[in-house]
Protein backbone atom coordinates (compact mmCIF):
# COMPACT_ATOMS: atom_id res chain seq x y z
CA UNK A 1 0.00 0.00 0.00
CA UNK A 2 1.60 3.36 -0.85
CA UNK A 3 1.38 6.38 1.15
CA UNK A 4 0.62 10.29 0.54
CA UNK A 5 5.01 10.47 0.86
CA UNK A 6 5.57 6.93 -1.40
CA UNK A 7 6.60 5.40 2.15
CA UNK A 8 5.89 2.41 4.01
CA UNK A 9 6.89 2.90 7.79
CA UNK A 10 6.45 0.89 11.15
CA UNK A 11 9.43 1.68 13.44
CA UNK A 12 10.95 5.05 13.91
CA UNK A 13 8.55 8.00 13.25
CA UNK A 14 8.60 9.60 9.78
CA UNK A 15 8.00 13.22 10.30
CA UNK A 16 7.35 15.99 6.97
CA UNK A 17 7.50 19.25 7.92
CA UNK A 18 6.00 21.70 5.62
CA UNK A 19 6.17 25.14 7.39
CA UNK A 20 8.19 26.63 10.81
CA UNK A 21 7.45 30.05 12.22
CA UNK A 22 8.99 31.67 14.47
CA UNK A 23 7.28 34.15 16.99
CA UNK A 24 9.31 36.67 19.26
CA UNK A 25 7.15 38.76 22.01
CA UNK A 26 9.43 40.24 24.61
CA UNK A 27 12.19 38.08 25.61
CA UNK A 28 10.57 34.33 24.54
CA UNK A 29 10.77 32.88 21.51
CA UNK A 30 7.78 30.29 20.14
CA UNK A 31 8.35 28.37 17.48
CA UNK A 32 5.09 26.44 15.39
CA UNK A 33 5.87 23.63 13.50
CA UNK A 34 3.00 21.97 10.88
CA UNK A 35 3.60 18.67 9.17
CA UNK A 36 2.72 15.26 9.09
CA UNK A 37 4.14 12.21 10.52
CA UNK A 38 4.12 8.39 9.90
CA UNK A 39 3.70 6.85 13.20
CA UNK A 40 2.57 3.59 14.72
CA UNK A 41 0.68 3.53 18.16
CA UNK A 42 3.04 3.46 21.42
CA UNK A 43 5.72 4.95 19.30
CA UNK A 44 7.69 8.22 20.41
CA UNK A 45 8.27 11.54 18.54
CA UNK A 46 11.26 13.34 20.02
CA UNK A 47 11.17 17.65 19.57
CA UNK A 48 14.33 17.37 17.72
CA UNK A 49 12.48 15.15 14.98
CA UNK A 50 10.20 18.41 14.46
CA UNK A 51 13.05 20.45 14.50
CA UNK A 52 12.11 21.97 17.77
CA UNK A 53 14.94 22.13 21.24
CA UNK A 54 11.48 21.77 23.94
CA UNK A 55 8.22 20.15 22.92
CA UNK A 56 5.33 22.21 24.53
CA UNK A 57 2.09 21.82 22.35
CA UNK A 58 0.99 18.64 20.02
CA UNK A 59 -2.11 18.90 18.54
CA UNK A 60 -2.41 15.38 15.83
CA UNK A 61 -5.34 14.76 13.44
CA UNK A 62 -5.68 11.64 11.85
CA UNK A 63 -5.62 10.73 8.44
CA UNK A 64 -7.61 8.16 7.49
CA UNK A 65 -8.11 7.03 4.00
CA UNK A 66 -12.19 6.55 3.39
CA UNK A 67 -11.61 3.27 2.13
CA UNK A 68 -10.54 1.67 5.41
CA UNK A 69 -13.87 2.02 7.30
CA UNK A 70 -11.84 3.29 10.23
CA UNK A 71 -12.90 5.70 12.90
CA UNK A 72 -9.70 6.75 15.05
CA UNK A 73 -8.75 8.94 17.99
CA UNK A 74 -5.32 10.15 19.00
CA UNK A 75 -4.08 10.70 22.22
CA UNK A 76 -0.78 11.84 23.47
CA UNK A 77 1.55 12.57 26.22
CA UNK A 78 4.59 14.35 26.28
CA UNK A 79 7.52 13.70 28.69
CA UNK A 80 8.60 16.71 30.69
CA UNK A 81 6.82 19.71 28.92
CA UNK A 82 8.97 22.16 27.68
CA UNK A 83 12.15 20.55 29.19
CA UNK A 84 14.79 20.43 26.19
CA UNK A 85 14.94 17.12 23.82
CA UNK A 86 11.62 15.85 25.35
CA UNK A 87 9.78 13.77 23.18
CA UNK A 88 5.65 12.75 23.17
CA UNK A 89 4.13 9.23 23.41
CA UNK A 90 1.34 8.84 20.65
CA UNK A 91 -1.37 6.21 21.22
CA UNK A 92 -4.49 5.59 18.61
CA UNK A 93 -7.59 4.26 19.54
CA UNK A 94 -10.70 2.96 17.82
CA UNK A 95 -13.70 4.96 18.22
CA UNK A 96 -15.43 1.86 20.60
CA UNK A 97 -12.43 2.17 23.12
CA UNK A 98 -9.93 -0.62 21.35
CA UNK A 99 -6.13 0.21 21.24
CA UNK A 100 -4.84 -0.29 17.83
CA UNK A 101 -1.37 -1.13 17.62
CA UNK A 102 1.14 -2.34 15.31
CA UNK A 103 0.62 -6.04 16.27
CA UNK A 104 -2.90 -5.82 15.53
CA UNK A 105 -3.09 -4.71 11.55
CA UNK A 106 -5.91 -2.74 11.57
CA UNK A 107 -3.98 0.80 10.84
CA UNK A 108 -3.81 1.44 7.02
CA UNK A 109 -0.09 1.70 6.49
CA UNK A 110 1.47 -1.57 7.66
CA UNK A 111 0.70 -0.64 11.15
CA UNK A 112 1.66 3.13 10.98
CA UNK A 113 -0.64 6.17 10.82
CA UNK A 114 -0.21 9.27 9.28
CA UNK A 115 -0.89 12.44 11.39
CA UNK A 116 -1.18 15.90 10.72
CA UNK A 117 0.45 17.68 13.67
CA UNK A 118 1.12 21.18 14.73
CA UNK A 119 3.82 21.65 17.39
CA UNK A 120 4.88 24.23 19.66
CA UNK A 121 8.07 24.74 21.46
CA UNK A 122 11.53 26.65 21.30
């Protein structure tokens, strides 16, 4: 099964970034992120694989191909908010409460899930 990026993925993360601004207001610095990222559930996404030194904010939206006759939810949590090189732990669940995982073979590509994601951090 090919992918919106031509890429099969289960394993580390695959993250696309398409746009990074960069906010200044006084003396702090915020930096958005937007992109998309290949990711299967129980996997990690570290702030350096968004380009970002602290993860703050990770706001994911699934994309699921119509076809599938899936209904997902994303949660996440990320590890020491705002500390530097902290990462987020992504889990996806069906809509009646069931984890999907890799193991299982429900998620479209070959266990993965593409995201869209905006991040926030320095």
């Amino acid at each position: 099964m090919n992918t919106p990026h031509g890429v099969i993925a289960q394993g580390s993360p695959r993250v696309v970034i398409h746009s990074v601004e960069r906010h200044v207001h006084g003396n702090g610095i915020k930096i958005l992120v937007f992109g998309e990222l290949l990711i299967a559930a129980k996997e990690r996404v570290y702030a350096y694989e968004m380009k970002l030194n602290t993860l703050k904010v990770l706001v994911l939206t699934p994309l699921v191909p119509p076809s599938t006759g899936l209904h997902l939810a994303v949660s996440k949590w990320i590890y020491r908010k705002g500390a530097y090189d902290n990462y987020a732990s992504i889990d996806i669940y069906n809509m009646d409460g069931t984890e999907e995982t890799a193991s299982r073979g429900t998620l479209p590509y070959n266990g993965s899930l593409w995201l869209d994601f905006i991040a926030q951090g320095e």
